[in-house]
Protein backbone atom coordinates (compact mmCIF):
# COMPACT_ATOMS: atom_id res chain seq x y z
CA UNK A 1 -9.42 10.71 0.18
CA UNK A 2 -10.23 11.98 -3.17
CA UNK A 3 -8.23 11.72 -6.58
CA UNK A 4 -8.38 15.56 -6.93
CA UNK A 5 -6.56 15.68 -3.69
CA UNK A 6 -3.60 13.98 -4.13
CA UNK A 7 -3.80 15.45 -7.39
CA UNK A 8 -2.97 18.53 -5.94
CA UNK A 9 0.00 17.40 -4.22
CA UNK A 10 1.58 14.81 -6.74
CA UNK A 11 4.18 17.51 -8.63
CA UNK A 12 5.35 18.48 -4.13
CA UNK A 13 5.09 14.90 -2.16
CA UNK A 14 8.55 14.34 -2.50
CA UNK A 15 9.45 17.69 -1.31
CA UNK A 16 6.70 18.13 1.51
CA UNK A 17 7.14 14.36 2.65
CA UNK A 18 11.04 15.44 2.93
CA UNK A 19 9.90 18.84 4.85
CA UNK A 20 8.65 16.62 7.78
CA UNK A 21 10.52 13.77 7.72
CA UNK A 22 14.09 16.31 8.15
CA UNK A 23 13.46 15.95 11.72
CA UNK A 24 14.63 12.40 11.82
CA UNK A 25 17.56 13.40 10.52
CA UNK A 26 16.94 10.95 7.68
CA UNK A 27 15.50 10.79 4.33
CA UNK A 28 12.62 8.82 2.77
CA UNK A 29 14.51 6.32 0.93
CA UNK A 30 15.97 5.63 4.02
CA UNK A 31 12.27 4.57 5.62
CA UNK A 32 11.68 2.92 1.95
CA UNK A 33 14.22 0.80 2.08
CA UNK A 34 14.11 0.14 5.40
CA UNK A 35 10.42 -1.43 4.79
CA UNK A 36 11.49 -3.47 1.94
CA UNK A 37 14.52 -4.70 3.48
CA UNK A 38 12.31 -5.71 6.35
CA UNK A 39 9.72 -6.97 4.51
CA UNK A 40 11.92 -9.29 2.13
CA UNK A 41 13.34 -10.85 4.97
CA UNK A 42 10.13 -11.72 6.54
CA UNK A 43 8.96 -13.01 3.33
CA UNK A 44 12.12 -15.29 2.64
CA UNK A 45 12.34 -16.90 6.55
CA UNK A 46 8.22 -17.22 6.09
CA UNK A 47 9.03 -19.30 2.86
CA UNK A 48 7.08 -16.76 0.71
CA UNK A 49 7.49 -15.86 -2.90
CA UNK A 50 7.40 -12.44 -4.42
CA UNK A 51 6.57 -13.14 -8.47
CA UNK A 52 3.86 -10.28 -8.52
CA UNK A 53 3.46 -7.69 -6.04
CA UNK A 54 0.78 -4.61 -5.88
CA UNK A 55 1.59 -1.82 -4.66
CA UNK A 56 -1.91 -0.28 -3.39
CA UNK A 57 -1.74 3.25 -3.15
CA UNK A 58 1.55 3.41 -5.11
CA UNK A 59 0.99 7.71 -5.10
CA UNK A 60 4.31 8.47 -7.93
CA UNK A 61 5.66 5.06 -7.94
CA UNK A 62 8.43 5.95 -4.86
CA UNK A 63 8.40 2.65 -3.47
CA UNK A 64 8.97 0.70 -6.79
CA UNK A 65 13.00 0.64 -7.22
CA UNK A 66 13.28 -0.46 -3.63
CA UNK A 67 10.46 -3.35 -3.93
CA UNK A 68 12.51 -4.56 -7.28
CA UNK A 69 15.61 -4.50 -5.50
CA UNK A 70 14.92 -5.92 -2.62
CA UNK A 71 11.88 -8.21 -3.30
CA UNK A 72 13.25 -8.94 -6.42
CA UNK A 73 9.55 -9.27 -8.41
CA UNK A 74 8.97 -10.49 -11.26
CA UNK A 75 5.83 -7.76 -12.22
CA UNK A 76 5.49 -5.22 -10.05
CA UNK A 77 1.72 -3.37 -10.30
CA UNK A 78 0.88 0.19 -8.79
CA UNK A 79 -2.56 1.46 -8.36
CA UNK A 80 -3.63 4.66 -7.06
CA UNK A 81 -6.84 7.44 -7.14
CA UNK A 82 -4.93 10.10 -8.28
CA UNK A 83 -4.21 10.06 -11.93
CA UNK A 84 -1.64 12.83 -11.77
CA UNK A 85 0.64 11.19 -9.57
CA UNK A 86 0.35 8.24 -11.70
CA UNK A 87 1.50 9.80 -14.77
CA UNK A 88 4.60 10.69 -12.73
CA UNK A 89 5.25 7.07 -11.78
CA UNK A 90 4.72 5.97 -15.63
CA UNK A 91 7.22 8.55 -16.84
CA UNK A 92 9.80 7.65 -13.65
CA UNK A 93 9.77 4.23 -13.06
CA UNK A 94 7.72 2.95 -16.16
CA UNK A 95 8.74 -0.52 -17.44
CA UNK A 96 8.01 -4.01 -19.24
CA UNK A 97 8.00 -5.53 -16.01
CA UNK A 98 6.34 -2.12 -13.69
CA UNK A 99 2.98 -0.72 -14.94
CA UNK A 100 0.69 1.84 -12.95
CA UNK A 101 -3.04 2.05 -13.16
CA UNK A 102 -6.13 3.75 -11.23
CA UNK A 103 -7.95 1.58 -9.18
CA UNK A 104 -10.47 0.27 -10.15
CA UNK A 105 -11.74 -3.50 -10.78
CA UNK A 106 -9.24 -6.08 -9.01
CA UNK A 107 -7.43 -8.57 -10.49
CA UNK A 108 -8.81 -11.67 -8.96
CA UNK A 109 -6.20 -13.83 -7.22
CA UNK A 110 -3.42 -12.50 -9.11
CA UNK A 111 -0.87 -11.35 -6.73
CA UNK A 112 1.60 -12.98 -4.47
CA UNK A 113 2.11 -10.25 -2.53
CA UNK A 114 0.31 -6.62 -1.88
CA UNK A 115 2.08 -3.53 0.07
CA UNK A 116 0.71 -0.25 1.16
CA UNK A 117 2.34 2.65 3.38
CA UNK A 118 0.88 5.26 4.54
CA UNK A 119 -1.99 4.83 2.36
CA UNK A 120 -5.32 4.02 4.83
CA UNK A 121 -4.98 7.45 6.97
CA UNK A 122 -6.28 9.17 4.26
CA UNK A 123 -9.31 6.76 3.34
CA UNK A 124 -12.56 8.06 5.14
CA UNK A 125 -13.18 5.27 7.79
CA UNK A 126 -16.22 4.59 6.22
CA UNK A 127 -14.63 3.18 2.88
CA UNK A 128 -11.60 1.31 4.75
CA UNK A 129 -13.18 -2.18 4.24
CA UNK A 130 -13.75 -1.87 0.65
CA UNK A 131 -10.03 -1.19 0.53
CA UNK A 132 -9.04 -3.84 1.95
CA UNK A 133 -11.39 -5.83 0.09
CA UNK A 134 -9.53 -4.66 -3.15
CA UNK A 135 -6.99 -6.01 -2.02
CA UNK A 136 -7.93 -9.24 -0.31
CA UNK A 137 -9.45 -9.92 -4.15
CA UNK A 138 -6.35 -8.99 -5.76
CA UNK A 139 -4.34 -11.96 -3.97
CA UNK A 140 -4.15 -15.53 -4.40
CA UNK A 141 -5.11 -17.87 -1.83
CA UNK A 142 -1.85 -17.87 0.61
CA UNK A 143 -0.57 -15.09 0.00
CA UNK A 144 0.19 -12.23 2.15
CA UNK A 145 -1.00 -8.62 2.43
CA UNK A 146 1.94 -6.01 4.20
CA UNK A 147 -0.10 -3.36 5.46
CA UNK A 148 2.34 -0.72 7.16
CA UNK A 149 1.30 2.66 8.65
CA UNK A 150 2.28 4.88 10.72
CA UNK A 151 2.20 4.87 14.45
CA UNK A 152 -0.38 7.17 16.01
CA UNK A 153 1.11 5.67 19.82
CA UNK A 154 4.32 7.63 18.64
CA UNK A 155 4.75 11.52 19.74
CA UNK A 156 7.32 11.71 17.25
CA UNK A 157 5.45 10.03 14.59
CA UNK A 158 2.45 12.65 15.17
CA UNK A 159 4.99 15.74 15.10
CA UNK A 160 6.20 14.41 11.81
CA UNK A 161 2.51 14.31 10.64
CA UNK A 162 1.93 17.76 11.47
CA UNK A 163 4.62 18.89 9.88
CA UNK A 164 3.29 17.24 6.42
CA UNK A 165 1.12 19.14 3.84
CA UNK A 166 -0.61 16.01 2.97
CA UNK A 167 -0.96 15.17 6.72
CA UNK A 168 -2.61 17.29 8.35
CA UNK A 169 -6.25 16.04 7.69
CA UNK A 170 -5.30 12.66 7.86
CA UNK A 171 -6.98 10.19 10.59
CA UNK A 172 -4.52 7.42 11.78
CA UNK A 173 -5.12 3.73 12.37
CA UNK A 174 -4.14 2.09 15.78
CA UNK A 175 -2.08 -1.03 15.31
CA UNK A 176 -5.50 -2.73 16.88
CA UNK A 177 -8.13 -1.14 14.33
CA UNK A 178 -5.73 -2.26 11.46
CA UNK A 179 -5.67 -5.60 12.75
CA UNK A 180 -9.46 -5.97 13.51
CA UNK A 181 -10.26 -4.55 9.80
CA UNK A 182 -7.31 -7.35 8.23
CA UNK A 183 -9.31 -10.02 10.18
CA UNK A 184 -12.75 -8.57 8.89
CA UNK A 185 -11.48 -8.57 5.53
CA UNK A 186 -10.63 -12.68 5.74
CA UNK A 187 -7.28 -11.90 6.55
CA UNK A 188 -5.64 -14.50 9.11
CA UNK A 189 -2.98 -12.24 10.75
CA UNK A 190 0.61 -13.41 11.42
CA UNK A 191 2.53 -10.89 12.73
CA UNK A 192 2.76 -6.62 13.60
CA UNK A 193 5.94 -5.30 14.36
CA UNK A 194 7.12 -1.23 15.48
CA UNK A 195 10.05 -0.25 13.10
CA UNK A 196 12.17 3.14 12.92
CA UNK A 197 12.33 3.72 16.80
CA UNK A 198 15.65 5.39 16.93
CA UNK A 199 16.55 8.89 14.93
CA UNK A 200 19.59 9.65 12.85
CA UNK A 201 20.88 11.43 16.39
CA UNK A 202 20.37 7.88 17.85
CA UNK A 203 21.62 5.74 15.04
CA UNK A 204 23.59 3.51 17.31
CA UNK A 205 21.02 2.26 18.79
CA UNK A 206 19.14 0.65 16.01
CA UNK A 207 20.35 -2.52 16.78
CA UNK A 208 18.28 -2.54 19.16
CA UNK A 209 15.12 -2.18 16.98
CA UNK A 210 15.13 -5.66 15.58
CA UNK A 211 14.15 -7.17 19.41
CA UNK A 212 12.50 -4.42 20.28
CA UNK A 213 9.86 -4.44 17.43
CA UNK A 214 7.01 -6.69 19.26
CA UNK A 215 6.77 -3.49 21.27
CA UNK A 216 4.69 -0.51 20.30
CA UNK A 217 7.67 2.20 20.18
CA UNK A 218 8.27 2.42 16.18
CA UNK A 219 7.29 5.24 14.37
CA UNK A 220 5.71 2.69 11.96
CA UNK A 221 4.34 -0.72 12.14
CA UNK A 222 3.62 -3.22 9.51
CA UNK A 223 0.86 -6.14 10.53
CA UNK A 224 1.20 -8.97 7.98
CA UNK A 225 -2.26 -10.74 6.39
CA UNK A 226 -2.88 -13.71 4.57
CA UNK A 227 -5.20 -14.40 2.19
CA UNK A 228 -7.07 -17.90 3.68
């Protein structure tokens, strides 16, 4: 996807993301959270350390309070195509320790960890490897890559799509093309998991998601890389 586009929607994400995502009954710090809280977990019983993360595709910087507060960083880097929304994350979440920046050349083996969400639907196919090549790069040798999208297998999770401004053109990655493009990348994968099965109607139930999650039902799944 081009800058210009996301451009176009960087002063409305927050509001169109929250437009679709009211039929879960939650919000979208509720899903960004819920991602960081997974992914620091994973990260602490894998015996992984978090000292610099990128955020690929960081769009205005939304993810960053919940990746410091849960991942506890020490630098946290965003990088993104569309300069608008990165002059929103500068002016929002701007700090010593968080800087933004367009993509452009990596930083060779730099970062202990990278995250994405939602960001590889709206790549063209054809430019999805040098993506992940960015970020394969960006890392040091061991470390990890979380790589979470949403689930195309979902009905719910392709309502909420069409609901979404920024959406609607997108083409979605099956867990197994995301994990056949990691491995192509050098990536050895280690593990995909489904989160966010149950709605706020069905809130319950999520403790059921944590055993569930091997199984394709999530409206999102995350497949964990590492750099060889």
């Amino acid at each position: 996807m081009s800058n210009s586009y996301f451009d176009e929607y960087a002063g409305s994400y927050d509001k169109d993301l929250q437009k679709a995502l009211s039929v879960s009954g939650e919000d979208k710090n509720y899903f960004a959270h819920g991602r960081m809280v997974w992914l620091a977990k994973w990260l602490h019983s894998n015996g992984k350390r978090s000292g610099s993360v990128l955020d690929f595709g960081c769009g205005t910087g939304s993810a960053t309070p919940f990746i410091k507060q849960c991942l506890k960083p020490r630098e946290v880097v965003g990088v993104d195509v569309s300069a608008d929304s990165l002059n929103i994350a500068r002016e929002t979440f701007g700090a010593d320790d968080t800087s933004f920046s367009l993509i452009e050349q990596p930083s060779s083996d730099f970062f202990d960890v990278a995250f994405c969400n939602g960001v590889f639907h709206h790549i063209d196919p054809a430019e999805r490897q040098a993506s992940l090549a960015y970020v394969f790069a960006s890392l040091k040798p061991g470390a990890v890559f979380a790589l979470f999208e949403n689930n195309p297998w979902n009905p719910a999770t392709r309502y909420v799509m069409s609901r979404c401004a920024f959406d609607r053109d997108a083409i979605t990655l099956p867990p197994p093309e995301t994990c056949r493009r990691m491995r192509e990348a050098g990536f050895e994968i280690l593990t995909t998991r489904y989160l966010f099965i149950f709605p706020a109607q069905l809130k319950l139930l999520r403790p059921l998601e944590k055993p569930l999650s091997p199984l394709p039902f999530g409206t999102q799944y995350v497949v964990i890389g590492k750099k060889l």
